[in-house]
Protein backbone atom coordinates (compact mmCIF):
# COMPACT_ATOMS: atom_id res chain seq x y z
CA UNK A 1 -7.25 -4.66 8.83
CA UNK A 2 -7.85 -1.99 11.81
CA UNK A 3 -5.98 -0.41 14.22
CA UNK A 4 -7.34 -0.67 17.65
CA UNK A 5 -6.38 0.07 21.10
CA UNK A 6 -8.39 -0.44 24.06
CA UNK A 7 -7.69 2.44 26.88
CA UNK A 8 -7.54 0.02 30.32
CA UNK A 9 -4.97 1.39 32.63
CA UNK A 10 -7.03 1.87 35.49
CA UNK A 11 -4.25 3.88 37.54
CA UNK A 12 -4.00 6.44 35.08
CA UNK A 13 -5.24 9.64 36.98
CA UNK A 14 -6.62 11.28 33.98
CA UNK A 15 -9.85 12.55 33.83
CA UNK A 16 -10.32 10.39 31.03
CA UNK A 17 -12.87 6.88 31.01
CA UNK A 18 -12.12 3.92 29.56
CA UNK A 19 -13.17 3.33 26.13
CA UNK A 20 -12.29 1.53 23.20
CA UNK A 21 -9.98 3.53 19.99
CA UNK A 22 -11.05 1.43 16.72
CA UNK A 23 -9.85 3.31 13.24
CA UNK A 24 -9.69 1.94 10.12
CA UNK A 25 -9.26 2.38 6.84
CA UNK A 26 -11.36 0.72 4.11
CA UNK A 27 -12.12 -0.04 0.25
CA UNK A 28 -16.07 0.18 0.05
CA UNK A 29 -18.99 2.38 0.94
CA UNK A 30 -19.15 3.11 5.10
CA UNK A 31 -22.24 2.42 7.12
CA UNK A 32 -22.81 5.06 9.60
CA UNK A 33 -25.07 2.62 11.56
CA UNK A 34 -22.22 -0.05 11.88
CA UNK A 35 -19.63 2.80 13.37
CA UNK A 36 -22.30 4.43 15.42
CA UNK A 37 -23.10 1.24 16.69
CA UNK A 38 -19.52 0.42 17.55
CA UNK A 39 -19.02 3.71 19.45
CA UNK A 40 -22.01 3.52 21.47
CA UNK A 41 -21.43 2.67 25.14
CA UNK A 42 -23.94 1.99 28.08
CA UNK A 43 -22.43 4.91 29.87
CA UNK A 44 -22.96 7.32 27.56
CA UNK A 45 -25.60 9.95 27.11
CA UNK A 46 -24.05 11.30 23.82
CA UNK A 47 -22.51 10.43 20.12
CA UNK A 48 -20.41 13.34 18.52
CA UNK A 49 -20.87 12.34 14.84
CA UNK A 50 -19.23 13.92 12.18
CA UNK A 51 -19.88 12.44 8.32
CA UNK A 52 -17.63 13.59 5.38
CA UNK A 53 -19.43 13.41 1.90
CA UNK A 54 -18.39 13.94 -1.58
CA UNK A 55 -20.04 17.21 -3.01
CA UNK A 56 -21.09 17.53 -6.39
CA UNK A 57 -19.29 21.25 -7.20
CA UNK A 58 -15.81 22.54 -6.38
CA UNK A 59 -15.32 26.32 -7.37
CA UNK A 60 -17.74 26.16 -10.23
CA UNK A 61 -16.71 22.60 -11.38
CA UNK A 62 -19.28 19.80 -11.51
CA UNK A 63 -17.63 17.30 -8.83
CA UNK A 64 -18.26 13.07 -10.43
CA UNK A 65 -16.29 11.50 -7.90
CA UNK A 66 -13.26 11.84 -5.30
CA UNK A 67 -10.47 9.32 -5.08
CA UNK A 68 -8.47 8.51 -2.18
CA UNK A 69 -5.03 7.05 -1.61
CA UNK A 70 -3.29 6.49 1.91
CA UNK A 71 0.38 5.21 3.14
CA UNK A 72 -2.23 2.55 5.55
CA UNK A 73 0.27 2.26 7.92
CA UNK A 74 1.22 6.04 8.64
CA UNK A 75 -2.36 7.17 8.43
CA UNK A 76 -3.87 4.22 10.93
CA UNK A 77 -1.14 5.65 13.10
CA UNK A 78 -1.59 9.16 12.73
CA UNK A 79 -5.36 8.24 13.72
CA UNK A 80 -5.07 5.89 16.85
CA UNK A 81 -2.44 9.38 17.72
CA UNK A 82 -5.64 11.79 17.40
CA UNK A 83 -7.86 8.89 19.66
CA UNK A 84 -5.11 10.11 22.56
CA UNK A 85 -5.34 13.44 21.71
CA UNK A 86 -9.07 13.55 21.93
CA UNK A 87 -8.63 11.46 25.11
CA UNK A 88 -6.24 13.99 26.72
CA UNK A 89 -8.49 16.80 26.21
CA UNK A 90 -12.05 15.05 26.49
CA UNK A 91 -13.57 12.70 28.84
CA UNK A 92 -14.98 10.23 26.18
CA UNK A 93 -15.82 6.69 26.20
CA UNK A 94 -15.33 4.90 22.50
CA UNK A 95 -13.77 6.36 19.62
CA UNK A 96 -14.14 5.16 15.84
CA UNK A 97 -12.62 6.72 13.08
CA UNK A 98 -13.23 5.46 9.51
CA UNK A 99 -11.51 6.76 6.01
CA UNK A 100 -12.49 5.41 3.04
CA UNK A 101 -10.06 4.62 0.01
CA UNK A 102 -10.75 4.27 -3.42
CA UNK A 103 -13.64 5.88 -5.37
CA UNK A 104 -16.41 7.97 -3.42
CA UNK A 105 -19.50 9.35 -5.42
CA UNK A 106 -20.98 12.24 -5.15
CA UNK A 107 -23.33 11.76 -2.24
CA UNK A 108 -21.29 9.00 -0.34
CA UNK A 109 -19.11 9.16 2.76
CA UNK A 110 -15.54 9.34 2.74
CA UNK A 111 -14.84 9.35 6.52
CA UNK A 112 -17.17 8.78 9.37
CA UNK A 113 -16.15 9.87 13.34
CA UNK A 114 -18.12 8.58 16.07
CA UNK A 115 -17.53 9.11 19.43
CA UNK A 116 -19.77 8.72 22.79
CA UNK A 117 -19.29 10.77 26.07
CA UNK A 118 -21.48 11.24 28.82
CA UNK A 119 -22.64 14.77 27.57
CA UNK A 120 -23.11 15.79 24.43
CA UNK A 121 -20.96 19.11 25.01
CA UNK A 122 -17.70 16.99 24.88
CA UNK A 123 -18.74 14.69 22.28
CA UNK A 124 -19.45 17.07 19.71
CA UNK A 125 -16.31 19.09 20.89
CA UNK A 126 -14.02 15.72 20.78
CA UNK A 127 -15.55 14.85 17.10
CA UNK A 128 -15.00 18.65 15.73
CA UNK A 129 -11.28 18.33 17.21
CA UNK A 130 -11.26 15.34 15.48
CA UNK A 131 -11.92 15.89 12.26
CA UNK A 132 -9.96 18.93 12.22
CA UNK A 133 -6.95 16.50 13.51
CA UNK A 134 -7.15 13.77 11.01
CA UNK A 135 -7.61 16.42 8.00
CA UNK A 136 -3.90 17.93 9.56
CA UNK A 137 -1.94 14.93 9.93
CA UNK A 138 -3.31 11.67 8.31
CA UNK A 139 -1.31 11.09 5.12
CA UNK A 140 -4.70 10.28 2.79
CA UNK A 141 -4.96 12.21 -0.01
CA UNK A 142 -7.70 13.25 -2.32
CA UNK A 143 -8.40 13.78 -5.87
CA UNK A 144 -11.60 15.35 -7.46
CA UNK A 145 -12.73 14.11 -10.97
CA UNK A 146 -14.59 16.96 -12.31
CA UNK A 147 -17.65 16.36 -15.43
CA UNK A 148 -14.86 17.90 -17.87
CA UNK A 149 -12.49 15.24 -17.86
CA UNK A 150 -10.28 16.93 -15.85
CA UNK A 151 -9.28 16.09 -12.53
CA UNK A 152 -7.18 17.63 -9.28
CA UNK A 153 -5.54 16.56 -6.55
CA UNK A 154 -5.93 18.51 -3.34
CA UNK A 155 -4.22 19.75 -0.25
CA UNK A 156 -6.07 20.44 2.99
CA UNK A 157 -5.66 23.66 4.34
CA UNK A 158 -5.08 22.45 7.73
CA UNK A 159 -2.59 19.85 6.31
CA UNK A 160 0.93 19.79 8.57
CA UNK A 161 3.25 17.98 6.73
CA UNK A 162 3.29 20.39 3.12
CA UNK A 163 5.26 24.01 3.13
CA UNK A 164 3.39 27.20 3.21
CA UNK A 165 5.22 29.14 1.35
């Protein structure tokens, strides 16, 4: 199932364009050509694209795999959320946001971000905005399985909802 939401009012007075918001979140590996494909728009010059991968080291620890859980609800709204956010800072056509659940190797995406402007100035400013976005507020959460057995799960830094104390 995806979230999508396709931006149409044509009296906003925005500086925004009309695009299409399609996020989702997915058992299975991602394919950057199907989400590319999906953001790209006759009217646009430019895709931001930003690809998350699972490393193979954390802090001196050999990295096997990352697994991912999400409340799908929450996080497909917290997502379509950052789509209005980019949209009320950027003048972008489509957005697509992808998160993968589940088990990601080493070498494998966990979250694709594709979205098309005109220029590629506010693409690649709307997709860095983005990613930092998602990482703050989207409740998915990560763990690493390290070659010792041992495993972790992680906070992001940028992460909203958990005390800094």
């Amino acid at each position: 199932m995806s979230g999508s939401l396709d931006k149409t009012n044509e009296s906003d007075n925005s500086k925004h364009q009309v695009g299409e918001d399609f996020v989702d979140v997915v058992e299975g590996k991602l394919s950057i050509e199907n989400i590319t494909s999906r953001a790209t728009s006759p009217s646009a010059g430019a895709i931001g694209l930003f690809v998350g991968t699972t490393r193979n080291h954390f802090e001196g620890k050999e990295v096997l795999r990352l697994e991912y859980e999400a409340y799908m609800p929450m996080a497909k709204k917290k997502m379509l959320e950052t789509c209005q956010l980019v949209r009320s800072q950027w003048n972008v056509e489509n957005i697509v946001m992808v998160h993968r659940i589940g088990e990601v190797p080493v070498m494998e995406a966990s979250i694709i971000i594709a979205i098309s402007a005109s220029h590629r100035k506010e693409a690649l400013e709307a997709v860095h905005f983005a990613i930092d976005s998602v990482k703050a507020t989207v409740p998915i959460w990560k763990k690493e399985v390290y070659n010792d057995a041992t495993s972790s799960w992680k906070e992001n830094r940028e992460c909203t909802w958990i005390s800094k104390d």
